[in-house]
C-alpha atoms as a PDB file:
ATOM      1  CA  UNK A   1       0.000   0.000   0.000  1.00  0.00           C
ATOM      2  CA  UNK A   2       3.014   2.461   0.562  1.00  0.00           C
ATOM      3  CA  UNK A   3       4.575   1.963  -2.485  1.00  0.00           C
ATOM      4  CA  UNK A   4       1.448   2.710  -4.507  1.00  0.00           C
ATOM      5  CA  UNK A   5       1.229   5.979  -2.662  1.00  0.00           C
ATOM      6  CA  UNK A   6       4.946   6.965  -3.407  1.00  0.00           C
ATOM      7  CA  UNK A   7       4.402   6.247  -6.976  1.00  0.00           C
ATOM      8  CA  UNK A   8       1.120   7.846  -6.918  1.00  0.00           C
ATOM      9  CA  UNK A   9       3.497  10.911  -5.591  1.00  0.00           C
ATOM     10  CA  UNK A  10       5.935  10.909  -7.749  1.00  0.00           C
ATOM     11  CA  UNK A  11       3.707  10.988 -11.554  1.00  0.00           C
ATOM     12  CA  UNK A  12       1.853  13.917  -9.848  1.00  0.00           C
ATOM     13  CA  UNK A  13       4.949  15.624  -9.014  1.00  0.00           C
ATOM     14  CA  UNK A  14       6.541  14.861 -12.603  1.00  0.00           C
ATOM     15  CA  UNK A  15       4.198  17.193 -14.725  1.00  0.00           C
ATOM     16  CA  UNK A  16       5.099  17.599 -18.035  1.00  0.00           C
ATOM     17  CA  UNK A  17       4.544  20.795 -19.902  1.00  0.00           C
ATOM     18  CA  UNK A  18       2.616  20.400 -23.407  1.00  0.00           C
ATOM     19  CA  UNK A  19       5.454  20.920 -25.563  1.00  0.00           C
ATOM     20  CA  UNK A  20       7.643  18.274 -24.237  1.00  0.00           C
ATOM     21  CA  UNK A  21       3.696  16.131 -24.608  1.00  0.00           C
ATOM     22  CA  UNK A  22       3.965  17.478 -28.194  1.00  0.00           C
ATOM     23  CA  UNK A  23       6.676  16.082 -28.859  1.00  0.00           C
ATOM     24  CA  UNK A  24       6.577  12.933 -27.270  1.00  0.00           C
ATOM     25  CA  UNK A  25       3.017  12.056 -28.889  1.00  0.00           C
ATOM     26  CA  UNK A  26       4.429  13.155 -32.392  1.00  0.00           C
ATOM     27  CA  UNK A  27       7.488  11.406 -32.174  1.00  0.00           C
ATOM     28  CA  UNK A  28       4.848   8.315 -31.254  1.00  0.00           C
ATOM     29  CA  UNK A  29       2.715   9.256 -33.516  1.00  0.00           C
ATOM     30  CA  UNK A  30       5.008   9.246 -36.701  1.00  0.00           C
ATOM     31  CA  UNK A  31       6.348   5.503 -35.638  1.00  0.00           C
ATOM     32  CA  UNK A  32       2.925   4.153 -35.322  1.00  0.00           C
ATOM     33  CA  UNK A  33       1.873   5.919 -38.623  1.00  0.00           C
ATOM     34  CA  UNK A  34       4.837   4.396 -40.590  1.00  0.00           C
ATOM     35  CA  UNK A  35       4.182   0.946 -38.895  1.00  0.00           C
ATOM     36  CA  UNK A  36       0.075   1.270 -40.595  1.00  0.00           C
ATOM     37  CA  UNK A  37       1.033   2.544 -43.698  1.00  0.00           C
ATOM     38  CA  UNK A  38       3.873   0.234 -44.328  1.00  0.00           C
ATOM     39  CA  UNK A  39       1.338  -2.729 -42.964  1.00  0.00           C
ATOM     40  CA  UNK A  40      -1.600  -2.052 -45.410  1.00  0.00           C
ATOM     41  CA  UNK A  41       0.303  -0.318 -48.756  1.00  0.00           C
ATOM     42  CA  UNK A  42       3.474  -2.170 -48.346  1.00  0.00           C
ATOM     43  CA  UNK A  43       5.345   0.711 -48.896  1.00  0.00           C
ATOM     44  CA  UNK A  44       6.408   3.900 -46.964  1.00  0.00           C
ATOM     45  CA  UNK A  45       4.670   7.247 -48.464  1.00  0.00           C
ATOM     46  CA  UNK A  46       5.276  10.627 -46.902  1.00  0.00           C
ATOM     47  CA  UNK A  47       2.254  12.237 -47.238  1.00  0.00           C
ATOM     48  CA  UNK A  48       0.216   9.430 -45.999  1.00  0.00           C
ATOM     49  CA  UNK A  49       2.656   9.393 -42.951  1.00  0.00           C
ATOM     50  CA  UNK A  50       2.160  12.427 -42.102  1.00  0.00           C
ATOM     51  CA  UNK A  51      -1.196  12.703 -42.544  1.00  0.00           C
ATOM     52  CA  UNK A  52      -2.002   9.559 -40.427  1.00  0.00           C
ATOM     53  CA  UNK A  53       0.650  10.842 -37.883  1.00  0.00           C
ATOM     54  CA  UNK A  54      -1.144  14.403 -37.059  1.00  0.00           C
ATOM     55  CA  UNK A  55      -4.679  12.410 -37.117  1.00  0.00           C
ATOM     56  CA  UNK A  56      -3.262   9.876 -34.390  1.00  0.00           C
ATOM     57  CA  UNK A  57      -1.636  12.984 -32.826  1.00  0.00           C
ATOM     58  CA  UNK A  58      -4.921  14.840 -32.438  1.00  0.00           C
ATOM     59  CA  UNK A  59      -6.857  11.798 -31.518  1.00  0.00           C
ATOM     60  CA  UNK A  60      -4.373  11.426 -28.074  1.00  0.00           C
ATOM     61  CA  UNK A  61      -4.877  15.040 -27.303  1.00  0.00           C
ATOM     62  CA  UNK A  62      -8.882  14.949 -27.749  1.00  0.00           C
ATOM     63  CA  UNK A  63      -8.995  11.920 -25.647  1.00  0.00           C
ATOM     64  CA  UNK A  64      -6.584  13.772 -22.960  1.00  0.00           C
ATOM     65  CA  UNK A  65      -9.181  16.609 -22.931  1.00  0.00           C
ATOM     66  CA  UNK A  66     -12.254  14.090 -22.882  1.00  0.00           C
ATOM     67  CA  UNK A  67     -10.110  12.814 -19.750  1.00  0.00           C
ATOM     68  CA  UNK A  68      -9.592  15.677 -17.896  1.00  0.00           C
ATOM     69  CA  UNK A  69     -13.415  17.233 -18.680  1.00  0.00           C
ATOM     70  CA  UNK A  70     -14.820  14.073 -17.058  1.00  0.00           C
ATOM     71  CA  UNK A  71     -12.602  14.238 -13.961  1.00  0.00           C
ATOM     72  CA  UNK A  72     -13.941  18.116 -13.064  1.00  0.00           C
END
């Protein structure tokens, strides 16, 4: 039961600011969007890439504020 506390501590503590979550969730973003593209076309094409990657970006930040609405 103590540890869960401490760790419960320490992610509330360790608050990242939204460009450093920008960047992590892009940088996630891109590898999962090559990963589907290259899955269903069998090849790797920029625009699809990054057009997949900024969908899957905005998706994470909608469901963040869908989230963080529900816990007010």
């Amino acid at each position: 039961m103590k540890s869960k506390t401490r760790l419960t501590t320490f992610c509330k503590d360790n608050n990242l600011n939204q460009f450093q979550m920008l960047v992590i969730r892009a940088v996630i973003g891109l590898f999962v969007a090559v990963v589907i593209t290259r899955m269903f076309t069998g090849r790797i094409y920029i625009p699809y890439i990054v057009g997949l990657a900024i969908i899957l970006v905005g998706l994470a930040f909608f469901s963040e504020y869908l989230r963080n609405r529900k816990s007010r």
